[in-house]
C-alpha atoms as a PDB file:
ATOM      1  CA  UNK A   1       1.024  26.153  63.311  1.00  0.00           C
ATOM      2  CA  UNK A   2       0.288  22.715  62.566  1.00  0.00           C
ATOM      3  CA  UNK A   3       2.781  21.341  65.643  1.00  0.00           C
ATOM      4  CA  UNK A   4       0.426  23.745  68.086  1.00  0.00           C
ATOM      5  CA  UNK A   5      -2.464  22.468  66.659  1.00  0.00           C
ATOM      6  CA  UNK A   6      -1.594  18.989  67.610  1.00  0.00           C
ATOM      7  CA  UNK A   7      -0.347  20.186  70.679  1.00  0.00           C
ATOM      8  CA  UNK A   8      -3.269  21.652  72.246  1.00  0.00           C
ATOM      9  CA  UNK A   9      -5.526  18.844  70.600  1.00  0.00           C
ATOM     10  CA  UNK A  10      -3.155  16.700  72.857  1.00  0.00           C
ATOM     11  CA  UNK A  11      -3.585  18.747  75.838  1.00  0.00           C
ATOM     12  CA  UNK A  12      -7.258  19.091  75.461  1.00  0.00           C
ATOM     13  CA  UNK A  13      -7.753  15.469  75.202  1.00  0.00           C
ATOM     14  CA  UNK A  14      -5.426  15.136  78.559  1.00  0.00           C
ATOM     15  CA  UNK A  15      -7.357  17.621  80.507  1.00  0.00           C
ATOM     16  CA  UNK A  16     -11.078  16.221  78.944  1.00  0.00           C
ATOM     17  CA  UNK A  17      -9.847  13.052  80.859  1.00  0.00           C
ATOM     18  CA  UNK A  18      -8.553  14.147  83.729  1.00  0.00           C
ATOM     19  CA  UNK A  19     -11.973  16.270  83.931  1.00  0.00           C
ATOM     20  CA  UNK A  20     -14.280  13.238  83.499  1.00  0.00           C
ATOM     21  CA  UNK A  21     -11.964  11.274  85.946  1.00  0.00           C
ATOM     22  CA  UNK A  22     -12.580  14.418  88.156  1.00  0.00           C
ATOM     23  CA  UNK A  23     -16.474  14.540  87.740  1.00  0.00           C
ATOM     24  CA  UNK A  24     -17.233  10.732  87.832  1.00  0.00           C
ATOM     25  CA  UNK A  25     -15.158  10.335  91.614  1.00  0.00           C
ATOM     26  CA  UNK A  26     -16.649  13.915  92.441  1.00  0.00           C
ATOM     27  CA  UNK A  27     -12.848  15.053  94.203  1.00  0.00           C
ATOM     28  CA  UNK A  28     -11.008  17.839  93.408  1.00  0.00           C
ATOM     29  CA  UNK A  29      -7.650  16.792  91.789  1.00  0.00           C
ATOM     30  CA  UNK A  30      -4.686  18.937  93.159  1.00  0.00           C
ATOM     31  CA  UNK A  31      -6.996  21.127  94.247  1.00  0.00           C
ATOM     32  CA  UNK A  32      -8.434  21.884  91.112  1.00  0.00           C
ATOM     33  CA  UNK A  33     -12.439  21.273  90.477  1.00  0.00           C
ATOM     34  CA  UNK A  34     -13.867  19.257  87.171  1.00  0.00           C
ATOM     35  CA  UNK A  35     -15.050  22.552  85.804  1.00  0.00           C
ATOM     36  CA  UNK A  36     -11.472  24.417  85.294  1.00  0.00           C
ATOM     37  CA  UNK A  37     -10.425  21.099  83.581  1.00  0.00           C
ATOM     38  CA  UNK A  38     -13.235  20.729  81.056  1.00  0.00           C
ATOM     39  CA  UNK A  39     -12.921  24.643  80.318  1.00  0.00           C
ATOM     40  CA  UNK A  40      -9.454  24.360  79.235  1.00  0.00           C
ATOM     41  CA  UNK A  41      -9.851  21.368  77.121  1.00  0.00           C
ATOM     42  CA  UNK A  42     -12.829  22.910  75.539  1.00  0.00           C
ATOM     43  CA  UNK A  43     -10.103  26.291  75.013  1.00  0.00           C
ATOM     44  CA  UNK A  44      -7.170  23.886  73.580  1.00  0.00           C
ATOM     45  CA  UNK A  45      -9.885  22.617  71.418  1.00  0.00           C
ATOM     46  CA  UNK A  46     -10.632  25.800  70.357  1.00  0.00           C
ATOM     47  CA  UNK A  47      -7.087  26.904  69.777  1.00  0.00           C
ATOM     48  CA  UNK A  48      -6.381  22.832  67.894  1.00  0.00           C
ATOM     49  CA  UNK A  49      -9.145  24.393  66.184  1.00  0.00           C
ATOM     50  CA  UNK A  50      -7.905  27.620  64.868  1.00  0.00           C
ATOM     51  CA  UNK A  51      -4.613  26.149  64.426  1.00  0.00           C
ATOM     52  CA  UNK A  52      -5.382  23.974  61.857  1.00  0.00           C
ATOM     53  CA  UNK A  53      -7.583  26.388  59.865  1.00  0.00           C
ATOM     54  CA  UNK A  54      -5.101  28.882  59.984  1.00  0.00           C
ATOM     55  CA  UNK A  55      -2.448  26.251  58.242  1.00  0.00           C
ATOM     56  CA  UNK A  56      -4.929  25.159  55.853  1.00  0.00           C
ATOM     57  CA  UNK A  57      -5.363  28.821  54.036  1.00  0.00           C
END
């Protein structure tokens, strides 16, 4: 659990950036808008999140 954990902390960090990079130059990258970016970093977050807790118990 811990490796996922990391893993979507990774990926949300990725995708926050991409997302502000997204918002700041106000064009869609690959066709995707800022929004669906900075909603699934905020979900890997979520999931780093739960991950971790999960190993801790």
């Amino acid at each position: 659990m811990r490796a996922l954990g990391k893993l979507s902390v990774i990926l949300g960090i990725v995708s926050l950036i991409i997302g502000i990079g997204s918002r700041w130059f106000i064009e869609p990258i690959q066709g995707i808008e800022a929004h669906a970016f900075l909603s699934f970093s905020q979900a890997c977050f979520l999931l780093g999140i739960a991950a971790f807790h999960w190993d801790s118990k």
